[in-house]
Protein backbone atom coordinates (compact mmCIF):
# COMPACT_ATOMS: atom_id res chain seq x y z
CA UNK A 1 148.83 92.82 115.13
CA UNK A 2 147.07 94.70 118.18
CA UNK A 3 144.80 96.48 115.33
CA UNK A 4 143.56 93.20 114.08
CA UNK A 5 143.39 91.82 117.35
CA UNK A 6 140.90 95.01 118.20
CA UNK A 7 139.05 94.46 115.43
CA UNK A 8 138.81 90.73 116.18
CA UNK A 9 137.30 91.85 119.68
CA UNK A 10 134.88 93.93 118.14
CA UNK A 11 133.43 91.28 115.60
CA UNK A 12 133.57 89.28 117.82
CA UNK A 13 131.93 91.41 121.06
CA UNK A 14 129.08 92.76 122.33
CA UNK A 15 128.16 94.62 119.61
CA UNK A 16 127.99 92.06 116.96
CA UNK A 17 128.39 88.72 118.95
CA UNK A 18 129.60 87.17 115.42
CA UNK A 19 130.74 83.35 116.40
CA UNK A 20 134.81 82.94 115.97
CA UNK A 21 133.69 80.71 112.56
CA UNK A 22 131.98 83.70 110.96
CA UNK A 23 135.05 86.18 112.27
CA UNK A 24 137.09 84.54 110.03
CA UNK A 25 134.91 84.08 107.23
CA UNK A 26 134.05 88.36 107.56
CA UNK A 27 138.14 88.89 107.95
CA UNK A 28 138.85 86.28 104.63
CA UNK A 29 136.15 88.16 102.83
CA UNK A 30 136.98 91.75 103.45
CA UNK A 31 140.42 91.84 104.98
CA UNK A 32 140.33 95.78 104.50
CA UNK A 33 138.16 96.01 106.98
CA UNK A 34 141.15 95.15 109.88
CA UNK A 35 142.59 98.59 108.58
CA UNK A 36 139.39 100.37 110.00
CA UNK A 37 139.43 102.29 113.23
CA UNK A 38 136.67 100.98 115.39
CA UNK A 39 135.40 104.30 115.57
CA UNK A 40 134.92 104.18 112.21
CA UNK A 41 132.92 100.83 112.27
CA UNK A 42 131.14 101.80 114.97
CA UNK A 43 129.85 104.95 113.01
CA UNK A 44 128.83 102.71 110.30
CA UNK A 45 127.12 100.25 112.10
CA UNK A 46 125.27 102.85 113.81
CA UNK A 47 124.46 104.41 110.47
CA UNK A 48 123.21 101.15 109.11
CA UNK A 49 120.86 100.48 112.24
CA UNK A 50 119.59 104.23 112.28
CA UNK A 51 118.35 104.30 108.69
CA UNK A 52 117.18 100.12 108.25
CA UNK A 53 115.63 100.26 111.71
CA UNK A 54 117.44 97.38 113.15
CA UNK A 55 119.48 96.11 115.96
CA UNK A 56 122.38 94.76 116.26
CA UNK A 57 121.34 91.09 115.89
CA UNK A 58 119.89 91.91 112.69
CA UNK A 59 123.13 93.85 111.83
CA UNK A 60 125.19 90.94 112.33
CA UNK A 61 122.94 89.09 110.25
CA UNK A 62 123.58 91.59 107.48
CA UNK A 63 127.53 91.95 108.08
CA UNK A 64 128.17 87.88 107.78
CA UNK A 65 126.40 87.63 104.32
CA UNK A 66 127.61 91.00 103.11
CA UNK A 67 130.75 92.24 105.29
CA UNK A 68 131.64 94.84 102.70
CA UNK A 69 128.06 96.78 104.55
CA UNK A 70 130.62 97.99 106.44
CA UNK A 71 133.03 99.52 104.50
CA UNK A 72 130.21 101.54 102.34
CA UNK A 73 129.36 104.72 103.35
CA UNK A 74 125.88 103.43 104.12
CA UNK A 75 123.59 106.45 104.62
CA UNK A 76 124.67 108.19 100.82
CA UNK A 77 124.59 104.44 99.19
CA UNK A 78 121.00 103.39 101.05
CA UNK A 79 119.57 106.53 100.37
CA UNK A 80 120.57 106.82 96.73
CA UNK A 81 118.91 103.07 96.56
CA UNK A 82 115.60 104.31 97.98
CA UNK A 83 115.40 107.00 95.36
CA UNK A 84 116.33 104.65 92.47
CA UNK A 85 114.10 101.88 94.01
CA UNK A 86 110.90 104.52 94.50
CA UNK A 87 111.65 105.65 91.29
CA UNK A 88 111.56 102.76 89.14
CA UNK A 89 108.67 101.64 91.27
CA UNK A 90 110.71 98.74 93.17
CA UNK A 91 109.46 99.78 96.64
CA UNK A 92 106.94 101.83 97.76
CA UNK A 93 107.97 102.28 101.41
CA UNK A 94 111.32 101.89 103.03
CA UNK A 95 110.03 99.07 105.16
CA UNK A 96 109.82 97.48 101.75
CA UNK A 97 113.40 98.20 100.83
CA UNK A 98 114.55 97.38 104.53
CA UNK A 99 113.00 94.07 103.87
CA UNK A 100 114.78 93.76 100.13
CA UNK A 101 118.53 94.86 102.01
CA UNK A 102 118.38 92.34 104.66
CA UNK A 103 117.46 89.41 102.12
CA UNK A 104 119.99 90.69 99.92
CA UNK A 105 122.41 92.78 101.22
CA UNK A 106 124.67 92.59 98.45
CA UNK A 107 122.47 95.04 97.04
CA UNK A 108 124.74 97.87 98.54
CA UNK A 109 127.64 96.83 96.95
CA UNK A 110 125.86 97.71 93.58
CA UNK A 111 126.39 100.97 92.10
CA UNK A 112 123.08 102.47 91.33
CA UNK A 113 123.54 102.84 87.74
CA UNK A 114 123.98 99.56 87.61
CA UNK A 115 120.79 98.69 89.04
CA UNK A 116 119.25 100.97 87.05
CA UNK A 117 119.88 99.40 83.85
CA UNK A 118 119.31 95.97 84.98
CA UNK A 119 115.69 97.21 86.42
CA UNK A 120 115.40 98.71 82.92
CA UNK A 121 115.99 95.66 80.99
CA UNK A 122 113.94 93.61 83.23
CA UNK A 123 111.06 96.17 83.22
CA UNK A 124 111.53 96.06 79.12
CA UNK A 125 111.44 92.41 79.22
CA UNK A 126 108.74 91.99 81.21
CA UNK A 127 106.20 94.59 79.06
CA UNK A 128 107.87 92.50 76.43
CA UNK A 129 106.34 89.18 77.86
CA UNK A 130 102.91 90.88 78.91
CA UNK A 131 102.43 91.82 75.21
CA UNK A 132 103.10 88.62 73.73
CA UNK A 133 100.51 87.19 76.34
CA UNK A 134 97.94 89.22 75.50
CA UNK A 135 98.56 89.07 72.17
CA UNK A 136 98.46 85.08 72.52
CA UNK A 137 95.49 85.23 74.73
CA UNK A 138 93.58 87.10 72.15
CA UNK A 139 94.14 84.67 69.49
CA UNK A 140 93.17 82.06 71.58
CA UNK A 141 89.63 84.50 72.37
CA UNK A 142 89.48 84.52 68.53
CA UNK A 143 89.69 80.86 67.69
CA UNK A 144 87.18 79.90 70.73
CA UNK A 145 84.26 82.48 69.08
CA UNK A 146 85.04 80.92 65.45
C-alpha cells in the first residue's frame, strides 16, 4: 500500500505532473511498474531524457502513451534502435529518431529483430512497387511514341 502510494506521488509529482486521470490509466496499463523503486524510475527517466534530449514535460508525454518506456532499460533498447534505424536507412540523425520515438513510442517496446524484418518486407515491397511503376510508365512511354 505505502509503495503504491509512493509511486502514485511520483506520477503524479513534480517530476512528471501526470493529471490523477492519466495516473490511473499508466497504473491500469503497466501495474508492474508500482513494484519499482523510485530510484529505479528515476534512473530511467533520467536515462530517457539524457539520450532523446527532452524534459520532463516531453517525458510525460512519452510515459502516458507508452508507460512500459519505463520499465525498458532505455539506453541498451534506444541505442540498439539507432543502429538498426541508421542501418536500414530509417534515420539519418538521432534528432530524426527522437522525433520517430516521441510520435510513436511504442517503438521501444519492439524487439529489434522484429523491426528488422518488418523494415525488410516493407523495403522489399516497396522496390517491388517502384519496379512495377516503371515498368508501367515505360509502356505507357512506348504506346505515346507509336
Amino acid at each position: 500500500e505505502r509503495k503504491l502510494d509512493v509511486f502514485l506521488d511520483w506520477l503524479g509529482g513534480n517530476r512528471l505532473g501526470c493529471t490523477d486521470r492519466a495516473v490511473r490509466a499508466i497504473v491500469k496499463r503497466v501495474p508492474s511498474l508500482c513494484a519499482l523503486s523510485i530510484e529505479t524510475l528515476e534512473a530511467r527517466a533520467d536515462e530517457l531524457c539524457a539520450f532523446l534530449g527532452i524534459d520532463d514535460a516531453e517525458l510525460r508525454k512519452l510515459v502516458v502513451k507508452f508507460p512500459q518506456a519505463l520499465s525498458l532499460d532505455a539506453t541498451r533498447r534506444l541505442g540498439k534502435l539507432e543502429d538498426l534505424f541508421r542501418q536500414k536507412s530509417v534515420v539519418a540523425t538521432r534528432a530524426d529518431l527522437v522525433g520517430m520515438i516521441l510520435k510513436q513510442p511504442s517503438l521501444l517496446g519492439f524487439k529489434v529483430e522484429t523491426l528488422a524484418e518488418k523494415i525488410d518486407v516493407i523495403s522489399r515491397g516497396a522496390a517491388a512497387a517502384a519496379r512495377e511503376e516503371d515498368a508501367a510508365g515505360g509502356e505507357a512511354g512506348a504506346k505515346k511514341t507509336a
